[in-house]
Protein backbone atom coordinates (compact mmCIF):
# COMPACT_ATOMS: atom_id res chain seq x y z
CA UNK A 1 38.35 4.32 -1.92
CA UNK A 2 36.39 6.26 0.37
CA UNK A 3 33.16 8.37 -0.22
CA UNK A 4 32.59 11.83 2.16
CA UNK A 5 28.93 11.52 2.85
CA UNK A 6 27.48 14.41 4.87
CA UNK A 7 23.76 15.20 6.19
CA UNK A 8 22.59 18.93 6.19
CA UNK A 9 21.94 18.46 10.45
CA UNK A 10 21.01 22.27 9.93
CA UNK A 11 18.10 21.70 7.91
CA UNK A 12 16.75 18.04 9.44
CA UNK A 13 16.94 19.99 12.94
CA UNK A 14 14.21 22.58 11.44
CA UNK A 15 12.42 19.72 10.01
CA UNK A 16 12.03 18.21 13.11
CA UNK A 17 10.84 21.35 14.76
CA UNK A 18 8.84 22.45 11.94
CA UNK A 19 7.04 19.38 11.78
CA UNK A 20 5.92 19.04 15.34
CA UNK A 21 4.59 21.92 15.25
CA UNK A 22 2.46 20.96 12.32
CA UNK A 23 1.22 17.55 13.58
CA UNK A 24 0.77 20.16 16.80
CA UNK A 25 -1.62 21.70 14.49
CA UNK A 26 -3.58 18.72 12.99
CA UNK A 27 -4.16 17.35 16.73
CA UNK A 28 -5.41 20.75 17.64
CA UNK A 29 -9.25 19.70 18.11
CA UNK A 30 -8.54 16.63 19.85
CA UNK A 31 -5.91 18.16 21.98
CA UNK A 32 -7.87 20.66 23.14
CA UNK A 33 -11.19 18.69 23.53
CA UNK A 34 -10.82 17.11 26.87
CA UNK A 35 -10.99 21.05 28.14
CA UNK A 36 -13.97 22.72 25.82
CA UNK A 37 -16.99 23.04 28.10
CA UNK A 38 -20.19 21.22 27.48
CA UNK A 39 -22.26 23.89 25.74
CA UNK A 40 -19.66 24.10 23.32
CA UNK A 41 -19.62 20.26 22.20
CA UNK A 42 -22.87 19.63 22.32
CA UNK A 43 -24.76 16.56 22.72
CA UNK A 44 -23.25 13.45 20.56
CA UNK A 45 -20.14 14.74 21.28
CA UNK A 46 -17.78 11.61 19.83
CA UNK A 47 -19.78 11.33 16.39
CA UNK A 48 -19.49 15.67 16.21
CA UNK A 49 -16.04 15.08 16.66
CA UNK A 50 -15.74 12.34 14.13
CA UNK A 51 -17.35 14.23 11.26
CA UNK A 52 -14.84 16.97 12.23
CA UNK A 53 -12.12 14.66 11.71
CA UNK A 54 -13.02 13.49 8.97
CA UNK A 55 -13.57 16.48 7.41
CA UNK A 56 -9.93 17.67 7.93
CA UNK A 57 -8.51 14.08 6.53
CA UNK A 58 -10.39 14.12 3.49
CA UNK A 59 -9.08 18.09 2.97
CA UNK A 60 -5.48 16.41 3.98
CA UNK A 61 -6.00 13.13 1.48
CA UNK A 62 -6.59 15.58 -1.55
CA UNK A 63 -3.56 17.66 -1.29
CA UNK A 64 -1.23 14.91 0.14
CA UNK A 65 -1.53 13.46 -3.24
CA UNK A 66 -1.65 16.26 -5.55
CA UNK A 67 1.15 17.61 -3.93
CA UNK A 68 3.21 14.60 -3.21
CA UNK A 69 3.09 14.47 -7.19
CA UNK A 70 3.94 18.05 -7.86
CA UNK A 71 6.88 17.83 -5.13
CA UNK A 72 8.99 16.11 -8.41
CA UNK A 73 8.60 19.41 -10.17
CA UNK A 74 8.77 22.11 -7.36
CA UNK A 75 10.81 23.42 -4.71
CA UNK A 76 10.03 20.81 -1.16
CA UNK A 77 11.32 23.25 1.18
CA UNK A 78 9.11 26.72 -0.25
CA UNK A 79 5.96 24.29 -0.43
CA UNK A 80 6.72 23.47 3.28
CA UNK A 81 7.42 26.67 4.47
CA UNK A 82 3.83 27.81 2.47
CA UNK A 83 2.14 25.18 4.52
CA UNK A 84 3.00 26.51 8.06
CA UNK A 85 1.85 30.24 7.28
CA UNK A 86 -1.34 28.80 5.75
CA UNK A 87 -2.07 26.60 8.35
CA UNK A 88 -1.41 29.59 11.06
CA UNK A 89 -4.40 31.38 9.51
CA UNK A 90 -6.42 28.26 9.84
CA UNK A 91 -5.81 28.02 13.39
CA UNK A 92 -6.57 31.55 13.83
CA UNK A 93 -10.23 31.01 12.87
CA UNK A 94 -10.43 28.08 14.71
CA UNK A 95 -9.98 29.87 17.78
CA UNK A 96 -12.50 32.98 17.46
CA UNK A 97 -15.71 30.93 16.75
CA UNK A 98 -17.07 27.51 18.26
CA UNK A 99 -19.78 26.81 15.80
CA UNK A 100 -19.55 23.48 14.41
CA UNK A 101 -19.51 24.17 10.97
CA UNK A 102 -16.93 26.89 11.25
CA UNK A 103 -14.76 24.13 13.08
CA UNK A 104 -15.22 21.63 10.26
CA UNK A 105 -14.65 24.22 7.47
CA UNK A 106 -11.66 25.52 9.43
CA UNK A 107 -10.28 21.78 10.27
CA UNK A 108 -10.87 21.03 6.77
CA UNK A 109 -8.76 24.27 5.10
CA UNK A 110 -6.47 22.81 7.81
CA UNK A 111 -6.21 19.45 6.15
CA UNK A 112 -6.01 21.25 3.12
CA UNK A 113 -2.99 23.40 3.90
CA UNK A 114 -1.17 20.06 5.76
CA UNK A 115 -1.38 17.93 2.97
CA UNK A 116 1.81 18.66 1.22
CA UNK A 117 4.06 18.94 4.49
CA UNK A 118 5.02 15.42 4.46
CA UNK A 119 5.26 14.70 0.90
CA UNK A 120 7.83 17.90 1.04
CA UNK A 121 9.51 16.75 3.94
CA UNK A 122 9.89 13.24 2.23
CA UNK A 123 10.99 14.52 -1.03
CA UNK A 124 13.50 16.80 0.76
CA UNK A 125 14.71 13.79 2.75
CA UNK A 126 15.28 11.42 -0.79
CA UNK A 127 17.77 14.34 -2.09
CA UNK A 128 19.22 15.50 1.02
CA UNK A 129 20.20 12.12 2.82
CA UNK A 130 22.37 9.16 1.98
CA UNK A 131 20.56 5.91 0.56
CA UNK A 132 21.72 3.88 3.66
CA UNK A 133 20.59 6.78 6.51
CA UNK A 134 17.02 7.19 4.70
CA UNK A 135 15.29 5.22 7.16
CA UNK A 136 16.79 6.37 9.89
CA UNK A 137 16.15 10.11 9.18
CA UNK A 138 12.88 9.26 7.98
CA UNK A 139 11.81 8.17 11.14
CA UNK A 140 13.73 10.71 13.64
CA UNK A 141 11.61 13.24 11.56
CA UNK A 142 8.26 11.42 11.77
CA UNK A 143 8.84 10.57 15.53
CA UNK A 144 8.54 14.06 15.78
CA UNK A 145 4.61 13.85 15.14
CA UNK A 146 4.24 11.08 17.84
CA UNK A 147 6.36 13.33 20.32
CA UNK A 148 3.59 16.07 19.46
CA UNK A 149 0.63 13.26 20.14
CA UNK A 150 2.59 12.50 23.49
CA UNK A 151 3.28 16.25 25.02
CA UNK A 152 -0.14 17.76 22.99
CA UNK A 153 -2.74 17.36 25.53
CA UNK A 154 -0.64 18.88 28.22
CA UNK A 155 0.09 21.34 26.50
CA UNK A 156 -2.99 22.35 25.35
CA UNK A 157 -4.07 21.80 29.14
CA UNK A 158 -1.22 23.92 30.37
CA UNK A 159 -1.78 26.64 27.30
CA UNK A 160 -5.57 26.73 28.79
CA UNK A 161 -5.06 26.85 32.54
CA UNK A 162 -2.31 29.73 32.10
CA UNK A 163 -4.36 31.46 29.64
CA UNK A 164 -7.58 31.59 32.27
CA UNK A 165 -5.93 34.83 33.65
CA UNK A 166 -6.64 36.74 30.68
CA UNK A 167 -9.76 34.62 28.70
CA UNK A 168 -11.82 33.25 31.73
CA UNK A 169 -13.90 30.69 30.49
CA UNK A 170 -12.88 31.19 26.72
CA UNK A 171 -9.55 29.78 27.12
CA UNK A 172 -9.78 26.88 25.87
CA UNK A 173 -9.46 29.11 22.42
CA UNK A 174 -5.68 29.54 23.70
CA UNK A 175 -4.04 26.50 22.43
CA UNK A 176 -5.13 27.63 18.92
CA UNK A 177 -3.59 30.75 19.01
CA UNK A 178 -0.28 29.60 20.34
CA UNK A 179 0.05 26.42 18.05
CA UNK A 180 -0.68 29.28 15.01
CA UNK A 181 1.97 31.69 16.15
CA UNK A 182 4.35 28.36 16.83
CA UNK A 183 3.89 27.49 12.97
CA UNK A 184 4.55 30.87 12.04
CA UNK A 185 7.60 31.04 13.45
CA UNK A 186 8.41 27.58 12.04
CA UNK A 187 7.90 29.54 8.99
CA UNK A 188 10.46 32.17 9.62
CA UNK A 189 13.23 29.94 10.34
CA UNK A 190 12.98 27.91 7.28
CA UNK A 191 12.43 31.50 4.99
CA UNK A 192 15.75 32.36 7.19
CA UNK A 193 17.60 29.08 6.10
CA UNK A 194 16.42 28.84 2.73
CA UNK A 195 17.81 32.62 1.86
CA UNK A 196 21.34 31.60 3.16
CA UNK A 197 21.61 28.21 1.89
CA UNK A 198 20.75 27.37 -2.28
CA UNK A 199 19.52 23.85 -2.32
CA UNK A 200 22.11 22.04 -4.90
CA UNK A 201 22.13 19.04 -6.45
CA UNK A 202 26.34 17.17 -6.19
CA UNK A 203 26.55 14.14 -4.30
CA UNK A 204 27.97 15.15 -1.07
CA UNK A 205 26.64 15.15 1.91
CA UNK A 206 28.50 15.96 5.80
CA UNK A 207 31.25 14.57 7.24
CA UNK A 208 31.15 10.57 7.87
CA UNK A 209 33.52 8.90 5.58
CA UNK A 210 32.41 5.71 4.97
CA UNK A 211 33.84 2.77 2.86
CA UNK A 212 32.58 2.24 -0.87
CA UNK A 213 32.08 -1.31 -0.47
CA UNK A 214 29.39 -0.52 2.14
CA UNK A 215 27.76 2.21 0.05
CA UNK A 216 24.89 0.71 -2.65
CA UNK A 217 26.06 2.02 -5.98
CA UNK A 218 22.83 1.16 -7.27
CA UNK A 219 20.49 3.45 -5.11
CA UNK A 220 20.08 6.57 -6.33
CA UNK A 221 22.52 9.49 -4.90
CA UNK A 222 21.93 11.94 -2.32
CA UNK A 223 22.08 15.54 -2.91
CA UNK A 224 23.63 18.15 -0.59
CA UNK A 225 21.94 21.26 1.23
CA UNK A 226 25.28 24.09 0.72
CA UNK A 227 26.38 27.64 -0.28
CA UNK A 228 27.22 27.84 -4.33
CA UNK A 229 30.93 28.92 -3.38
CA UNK A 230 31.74 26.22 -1.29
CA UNK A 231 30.11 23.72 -3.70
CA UNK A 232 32.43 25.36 -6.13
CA UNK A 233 35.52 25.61 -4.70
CA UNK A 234 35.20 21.84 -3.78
CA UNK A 235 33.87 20.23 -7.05
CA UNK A 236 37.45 22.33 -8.44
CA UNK A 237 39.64 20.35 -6.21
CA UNK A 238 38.13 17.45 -5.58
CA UNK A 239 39.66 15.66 -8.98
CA UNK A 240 39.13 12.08 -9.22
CA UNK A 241 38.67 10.97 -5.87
CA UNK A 242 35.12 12.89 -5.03
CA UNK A 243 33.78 11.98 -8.73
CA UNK A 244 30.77 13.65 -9.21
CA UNK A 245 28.14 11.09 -10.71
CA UNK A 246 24.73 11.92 -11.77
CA UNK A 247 21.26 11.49 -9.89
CA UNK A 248 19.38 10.26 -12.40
CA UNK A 249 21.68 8.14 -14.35
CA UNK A 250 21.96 5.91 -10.79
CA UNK A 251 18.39 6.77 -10.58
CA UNK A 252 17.69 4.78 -13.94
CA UNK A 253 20.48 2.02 -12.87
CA UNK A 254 18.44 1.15 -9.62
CA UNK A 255 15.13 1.10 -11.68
CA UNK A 256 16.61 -1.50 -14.01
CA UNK A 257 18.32 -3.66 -11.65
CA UNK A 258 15.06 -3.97 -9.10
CA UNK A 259 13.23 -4.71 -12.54
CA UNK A 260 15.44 -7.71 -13.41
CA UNK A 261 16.74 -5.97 -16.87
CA UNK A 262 20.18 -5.76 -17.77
CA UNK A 263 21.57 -2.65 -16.42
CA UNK A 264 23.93 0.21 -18.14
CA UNK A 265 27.43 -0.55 -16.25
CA UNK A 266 29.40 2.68 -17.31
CA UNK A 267 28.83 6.04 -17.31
CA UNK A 268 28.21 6.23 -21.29
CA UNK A 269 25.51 3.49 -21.12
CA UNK A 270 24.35 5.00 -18.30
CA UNK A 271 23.63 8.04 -19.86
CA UNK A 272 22.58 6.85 -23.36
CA UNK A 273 19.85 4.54 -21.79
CA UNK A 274 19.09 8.13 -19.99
CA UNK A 275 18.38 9.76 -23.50
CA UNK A 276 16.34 7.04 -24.29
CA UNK A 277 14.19 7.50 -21.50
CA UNK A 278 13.74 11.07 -22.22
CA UNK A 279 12.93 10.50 -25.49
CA UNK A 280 10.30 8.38 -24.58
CA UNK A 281 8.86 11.12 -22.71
CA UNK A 282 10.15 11.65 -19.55
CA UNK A 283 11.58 14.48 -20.35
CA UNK A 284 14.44 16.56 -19.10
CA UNK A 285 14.08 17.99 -15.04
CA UNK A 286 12.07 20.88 -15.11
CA UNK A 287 13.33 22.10 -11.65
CA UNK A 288 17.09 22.46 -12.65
CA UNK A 289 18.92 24.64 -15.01
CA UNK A 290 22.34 24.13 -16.11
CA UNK A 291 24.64 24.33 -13.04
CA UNK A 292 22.65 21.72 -10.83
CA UNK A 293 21.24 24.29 -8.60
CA UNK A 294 16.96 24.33 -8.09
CA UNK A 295 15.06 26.71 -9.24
CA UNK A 296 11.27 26.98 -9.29
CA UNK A 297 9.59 27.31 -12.37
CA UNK A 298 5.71 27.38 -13.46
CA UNK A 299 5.76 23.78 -14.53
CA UNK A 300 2.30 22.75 -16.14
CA UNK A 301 2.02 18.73 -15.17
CA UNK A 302 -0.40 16.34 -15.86
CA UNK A 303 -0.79 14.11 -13.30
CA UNK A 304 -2.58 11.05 -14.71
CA UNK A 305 0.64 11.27 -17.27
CA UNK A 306 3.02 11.15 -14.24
CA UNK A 307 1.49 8.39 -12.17
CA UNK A 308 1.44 6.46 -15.83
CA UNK A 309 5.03 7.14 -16.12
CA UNK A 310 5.70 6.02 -12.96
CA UNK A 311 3.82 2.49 -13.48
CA UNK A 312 5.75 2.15 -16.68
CA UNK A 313 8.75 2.42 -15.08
CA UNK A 314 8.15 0.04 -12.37
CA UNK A 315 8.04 -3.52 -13.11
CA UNK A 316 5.26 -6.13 -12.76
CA UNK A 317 6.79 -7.20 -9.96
CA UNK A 318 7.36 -3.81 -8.57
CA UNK A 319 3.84 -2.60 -9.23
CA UNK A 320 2.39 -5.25 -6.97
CA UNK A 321 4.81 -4.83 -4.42
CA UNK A 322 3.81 -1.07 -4.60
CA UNK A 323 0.00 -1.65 -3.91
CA UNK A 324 0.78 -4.45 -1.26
CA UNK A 325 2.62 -2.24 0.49
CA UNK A 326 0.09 0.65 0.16
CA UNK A 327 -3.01 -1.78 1.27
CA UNK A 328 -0.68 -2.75 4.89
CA UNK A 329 0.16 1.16 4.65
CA UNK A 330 -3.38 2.36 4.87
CA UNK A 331 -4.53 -0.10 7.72
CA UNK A 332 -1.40 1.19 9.57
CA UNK A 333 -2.45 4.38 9.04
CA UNK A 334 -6.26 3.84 10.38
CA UNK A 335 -4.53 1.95 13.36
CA UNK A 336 -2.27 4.74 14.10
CA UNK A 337 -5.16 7.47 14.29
CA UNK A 338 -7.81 5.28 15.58
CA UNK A 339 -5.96 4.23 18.62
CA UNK A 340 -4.57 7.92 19.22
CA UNK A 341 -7.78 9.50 18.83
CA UNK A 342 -10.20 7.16 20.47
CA UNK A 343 -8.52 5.06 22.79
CA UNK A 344 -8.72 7.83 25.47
CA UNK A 345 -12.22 8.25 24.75
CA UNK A 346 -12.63 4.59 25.26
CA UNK A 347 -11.39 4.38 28.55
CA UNK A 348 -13.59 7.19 29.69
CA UNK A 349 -16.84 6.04 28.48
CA UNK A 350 -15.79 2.45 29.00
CA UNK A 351 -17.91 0.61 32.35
CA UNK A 352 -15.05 0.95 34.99
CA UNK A 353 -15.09 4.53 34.06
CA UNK A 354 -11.06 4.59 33.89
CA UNK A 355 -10.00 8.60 35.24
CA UNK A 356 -8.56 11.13 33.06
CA UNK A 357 -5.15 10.74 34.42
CA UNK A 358 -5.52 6.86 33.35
CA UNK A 359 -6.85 7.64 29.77
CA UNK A 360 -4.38 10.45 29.43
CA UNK A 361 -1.30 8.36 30.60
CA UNK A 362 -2.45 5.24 28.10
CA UNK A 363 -2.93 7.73 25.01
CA UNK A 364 0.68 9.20 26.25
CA UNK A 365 2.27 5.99 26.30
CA UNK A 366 1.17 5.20 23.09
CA UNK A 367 2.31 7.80 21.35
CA UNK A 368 6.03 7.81 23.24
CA UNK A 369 5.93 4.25 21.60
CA UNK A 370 5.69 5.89 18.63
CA UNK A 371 8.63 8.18 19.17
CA UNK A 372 10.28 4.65 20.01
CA UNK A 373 9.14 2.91 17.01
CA UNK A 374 9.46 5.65 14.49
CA UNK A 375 13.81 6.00 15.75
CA UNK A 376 14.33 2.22 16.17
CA UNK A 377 12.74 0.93 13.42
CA UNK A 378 14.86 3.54 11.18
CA UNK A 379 18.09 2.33 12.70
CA UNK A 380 17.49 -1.46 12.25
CA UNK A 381 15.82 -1.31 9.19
CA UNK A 382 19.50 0.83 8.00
CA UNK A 383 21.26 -2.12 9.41
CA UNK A 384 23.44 -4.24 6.85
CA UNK A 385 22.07 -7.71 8.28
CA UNK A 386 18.95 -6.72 6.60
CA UNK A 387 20.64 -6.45 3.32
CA UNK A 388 21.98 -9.41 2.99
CA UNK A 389 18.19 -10.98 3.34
CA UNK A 390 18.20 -12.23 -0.26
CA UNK A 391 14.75 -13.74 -0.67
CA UNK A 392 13.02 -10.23 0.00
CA UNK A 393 12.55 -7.67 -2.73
CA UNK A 394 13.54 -5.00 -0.26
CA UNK A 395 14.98 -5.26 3.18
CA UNK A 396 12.15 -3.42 4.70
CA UNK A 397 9.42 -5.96 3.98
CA UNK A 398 10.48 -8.59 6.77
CA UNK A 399 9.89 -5.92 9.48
CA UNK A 400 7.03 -4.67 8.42
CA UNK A 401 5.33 -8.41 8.40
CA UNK A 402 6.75 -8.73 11.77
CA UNK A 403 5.47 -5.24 13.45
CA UNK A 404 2.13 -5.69 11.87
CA UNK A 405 1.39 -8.97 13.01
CA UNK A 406 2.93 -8.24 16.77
CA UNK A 407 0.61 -4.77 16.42
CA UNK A 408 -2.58 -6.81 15.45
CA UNK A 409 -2.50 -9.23 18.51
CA UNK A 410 -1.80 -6.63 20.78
CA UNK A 411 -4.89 -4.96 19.60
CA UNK A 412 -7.01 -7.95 20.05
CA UNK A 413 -5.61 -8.35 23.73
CA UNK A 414 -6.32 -5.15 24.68
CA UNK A 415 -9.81 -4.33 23.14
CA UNK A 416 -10.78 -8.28 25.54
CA UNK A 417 -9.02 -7.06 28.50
CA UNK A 418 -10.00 -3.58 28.80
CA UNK A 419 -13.33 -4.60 29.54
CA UNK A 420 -11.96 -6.88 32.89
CA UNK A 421 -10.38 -3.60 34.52
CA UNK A 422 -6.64 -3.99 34.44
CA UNK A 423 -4.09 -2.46 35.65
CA UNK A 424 -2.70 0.37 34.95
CA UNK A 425 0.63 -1.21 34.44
CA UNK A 426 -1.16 -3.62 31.39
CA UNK A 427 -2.74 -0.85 29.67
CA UNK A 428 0.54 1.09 29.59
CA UNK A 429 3.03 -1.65 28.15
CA UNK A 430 -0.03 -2.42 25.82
CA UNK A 431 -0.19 0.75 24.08
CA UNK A 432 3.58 1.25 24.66
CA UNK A 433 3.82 -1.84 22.62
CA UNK A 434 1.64 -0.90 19.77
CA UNK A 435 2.54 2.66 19.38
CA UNK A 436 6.13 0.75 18.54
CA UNK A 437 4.84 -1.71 16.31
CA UNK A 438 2.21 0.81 14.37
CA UNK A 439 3.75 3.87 14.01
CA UNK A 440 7.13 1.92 13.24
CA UNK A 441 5.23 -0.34 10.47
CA UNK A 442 3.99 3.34 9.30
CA UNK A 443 6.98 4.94 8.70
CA UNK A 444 8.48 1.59 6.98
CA UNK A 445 5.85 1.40 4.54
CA UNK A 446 6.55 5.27 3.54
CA UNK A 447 10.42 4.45 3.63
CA UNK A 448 9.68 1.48 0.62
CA UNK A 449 7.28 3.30 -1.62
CA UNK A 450 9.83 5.87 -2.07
CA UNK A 451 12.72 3.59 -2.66
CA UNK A 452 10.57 1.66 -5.16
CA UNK A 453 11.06 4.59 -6.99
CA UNK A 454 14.17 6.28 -8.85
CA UNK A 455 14.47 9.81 -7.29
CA UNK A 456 12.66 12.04 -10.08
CA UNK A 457 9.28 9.33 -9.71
CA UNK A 458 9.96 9.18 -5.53
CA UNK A 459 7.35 11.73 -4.61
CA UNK A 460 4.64 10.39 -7.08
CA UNK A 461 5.04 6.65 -5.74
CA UNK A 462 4.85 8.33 -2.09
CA UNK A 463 2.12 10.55 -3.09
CA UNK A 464 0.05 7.08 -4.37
CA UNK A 465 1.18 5.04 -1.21
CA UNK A 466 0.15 8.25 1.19
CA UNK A 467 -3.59 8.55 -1.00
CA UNK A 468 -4.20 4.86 0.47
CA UNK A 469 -2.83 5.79 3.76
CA UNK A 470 -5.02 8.75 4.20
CA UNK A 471 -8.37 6.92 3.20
CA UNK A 472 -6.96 4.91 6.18
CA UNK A 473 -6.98 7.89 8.51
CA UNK A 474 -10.94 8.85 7.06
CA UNK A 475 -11.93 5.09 8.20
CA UNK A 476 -10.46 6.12 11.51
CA UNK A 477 -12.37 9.48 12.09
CA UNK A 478 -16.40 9.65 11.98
CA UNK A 479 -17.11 5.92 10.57
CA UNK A 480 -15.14 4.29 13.54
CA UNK A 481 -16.81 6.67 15.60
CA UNK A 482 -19.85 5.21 13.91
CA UNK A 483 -19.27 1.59 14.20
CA UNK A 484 -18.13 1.76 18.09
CA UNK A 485 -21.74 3.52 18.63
CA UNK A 486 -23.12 0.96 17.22
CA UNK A 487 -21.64 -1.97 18.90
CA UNK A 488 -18.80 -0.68 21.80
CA UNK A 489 -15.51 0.40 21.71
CA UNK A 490 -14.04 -3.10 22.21
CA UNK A 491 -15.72 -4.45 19.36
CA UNK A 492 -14.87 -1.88 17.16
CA UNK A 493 -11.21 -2.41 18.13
CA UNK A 494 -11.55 -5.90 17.80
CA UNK A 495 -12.40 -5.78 14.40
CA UNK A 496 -9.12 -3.40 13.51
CA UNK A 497 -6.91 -5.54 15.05
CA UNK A 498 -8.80 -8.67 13.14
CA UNK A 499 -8.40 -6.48 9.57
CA UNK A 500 -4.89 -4.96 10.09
CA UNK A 501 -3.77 -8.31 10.78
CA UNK A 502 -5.17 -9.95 7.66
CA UNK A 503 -3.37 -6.79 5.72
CA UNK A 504 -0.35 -8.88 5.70
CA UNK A 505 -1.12 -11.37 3.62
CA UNK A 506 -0.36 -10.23 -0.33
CA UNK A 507 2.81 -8.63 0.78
CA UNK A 508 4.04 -11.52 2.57
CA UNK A 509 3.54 -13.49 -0.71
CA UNK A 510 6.82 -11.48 -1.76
């Protein structure tokens, strides 16, 4: 028996769009840096923009985990959408003053209003996508943000030199404005979708067919992006063959069977072990009424409740797994911004004093490793070899040992060499190499806190692995600044590489 799985490509093409456009927007100081004139900046000019960094990231940290909570009870795609015109307005003020504390209140409402877009994008992801394509998906969509790291400067550079004609020597205000307008537009094509299309909740998806035996009964369903009519007219004459099974039910099954317990095997079980858990206060889905479709509803939630629902569903087992992968997640997470923020900035102040071209080619490099990373990593992690690895928890652990560890030594080369003046050749494949590895072991470590999870819990374990993440990304604004003031900029990468590389350890205990 076959199973018609099919993928909304409508919808992940807008994501992917959409969402470089905001990472676009949380670059948008550091992309436009390099062209700011002096009596802008300021004296101190790294540690200013540090604290301005850091700023935004703590802004980002507090609504990346309120709203990667709420995303179980709300609409992903409206939440998203609210994000881009929000952060357009943010932008806006960012580019009609230059005083510093306007910038750091500005980049921090601009943390503020970014924090939900990738818990929505992940949530919308879990429901939209087949179990065995998540990773994949998951990191086409997140390459997206490395492919705005790569192409940002330029265009912030090519934004500024056109823009000359009309702003003189203000602009360098340019890039703002056209990353805001970008966003907005975002906006408009995702209001545009979302009135034709009624997010649904069946299990079909777009037009693979692919065998049962290779489809994992015990991961939690997809859920399809379609018009009511056609959902109708299909569920009508679908009869046995295109069984409709529910979410949660499979949901609950995958809970039980990661937790070692003795599983519901039919549908009845299923679904009396699903009472059960609602009567212990789970609760019904406050997000969809009777036909399956989503609505949004004022839905009061406590979220100390829900992250303690979450932990009681999880196992012991799980529950370490869950903060072992978080701990490698955050130092992935400081890697991945401390290396695209400073490593320019490194090269420029560094004793060879390395040209812009040089630094801007290495900080390119590393983030079209990223791109690489984020895509490859999805496709091999989806491969079935992994599967078969029996003495892992989850399939995705392996790789992210692997990446972390090649990521860590890479670090350590380059923060000994860069100091001996290489060539430009080295410093390429070097960052090349650990844009792969990082971002990659990045993406991963999202990928497995969500499919810890059964789907109605997926955005509250992502929300708790993305609140570790993000104190990651504060480490990597104004105290790394701090540190490599102190000491140099080799130390201070010496030490991340030392630290990420240690991160390893309690999840490779697994």
């Amino acid at each position: 028996m076959n199973v018609t799985v099919k993928r909304p490509l409508g919808l992940l093409i807008l994501l992917f769009w959409s969402y470089f456009f905001t990472s676009l927007a949380r670059r948008a100081i550091q992309n436009v840096y390099s062209v700011i004139p002096m009596e802008f900046k300021g004296t101190r000019e790294n540690t200013h923009l540090g604290s301005i960094i850091t700023v935004q990231t703590l802004g980002y940290t507090v609504t990346k985990l309120i709203g990667g909570i709420l995303m179980d009870h709300l609409n992903p795609l409206q939440i998203f959408t609210y994000s881009l015109i929000s952060v357009s307005g943010s932008l806006f003020l960012l580019s009609i003053s230059s005083h510093r504390i306007v910038w750091s209140l500005a980049y921090g409402l601009t943390g503020l209003t970014l924090g939900s877009s990738w818990p929505a994008i992940s949530k919308i992801l879990r429901i939209s996508v087949a179990p065995q394509e998540l990773a994949t998906w998951w990191g086409l969509i997140s390459s997206s943000s490395n492919l705005a790291g790569c192409v940002g400067s330029w265009i912030s550079i090519a934004v500024a030199s056109f823009s000359k004609i009309f702003f003189g020597d203000l602009a360098w205000r340019a890039p703002f404005m056209f990353v805001g307008v970008c966003c907005t537009f975002s906006a408009l094509l995702l209001t545009t979708y979302q009135s034709l299309l009624t997010i649904s909740m069946p299990n079909k998806i777009v037009s693979k067919t692919i065998p049962t035996k290779d489809l994992n009964l015990s991961e939690p369903s997809p859920t399809e992006i379609s018009k009511p009519d056609q959902l109708s007219s299909k569920y009508l004459n679908s009869g046995s063959k295109h069984k409709r099974y529910d979410v949660d039910c499979y949901g609950l099954m995958s809970t039980l069977k990661m937790s070692k317990i003795s599983s519901p095997t039919s549908e009845q079980e299923c679904h009396k072990a699903k009472i059960n858990q609602s009567s212990n206060g789970q609760g019904k889905n406050p997000i969809s009424n009777q036909r399956g479709y989503v609505t949004v509803q004022f839905v009061k939630v406590n979220i100390i409740n829900q992250i303690s629902k979450l932990f009681h569903t999880l196992s012991p087992r799980q529950r370490l797994l869950l903060v072992s992968s978080a701990s490698v997640h955050m130092c992935s997470t400081f890697l991945r911004y401390a290396i695209g923020d400073w490593i320019g900035i490194m090269l420029l102040s560094n004793k060879y004093g390395y040209s812009k071209n040089t630094a801007y080619s290495v900080a390119s490099s590393y983030e079209f490793g990223g791109i690489v990373g984020s895509v490859l990593i999805g496709v091999v992690a989806d491969l079935k070899i992994f599967s078969r690895i029996s003495s892992w928890p989850s399939r995705r652990i392996p790789l992210i040992i692997i990446q972390m560890l090649i990521a860590s030594s890479a670090l350590i080369y380059f923060s000994r060499i860069a100091n001996h003046n290489p060539s430009l050749t080295i410093l390429i494949f070097i960052s090349l190499v650990l844009g792969i590895t990082v971002i990659g072991t990045t993406a991963l470590c999202g990928v497995l806190a969500v499919e810890l999870a059964p789907p109605n819990f997926s955005g509250t374990a992502h929300a708790l692995s993305a609140l570790t993440a993000n104190f990651g990304s504060i480490l990597a604004g104004y105290p790394f600044a701090l540190l490599a003031e102190n000491i140099n900029w080799s130390g201070a990468f010496l030490v991340a590489g030392i630290v990420s590389g240690v991160s390893v350890i309690p999840l490779s205990c697994f």
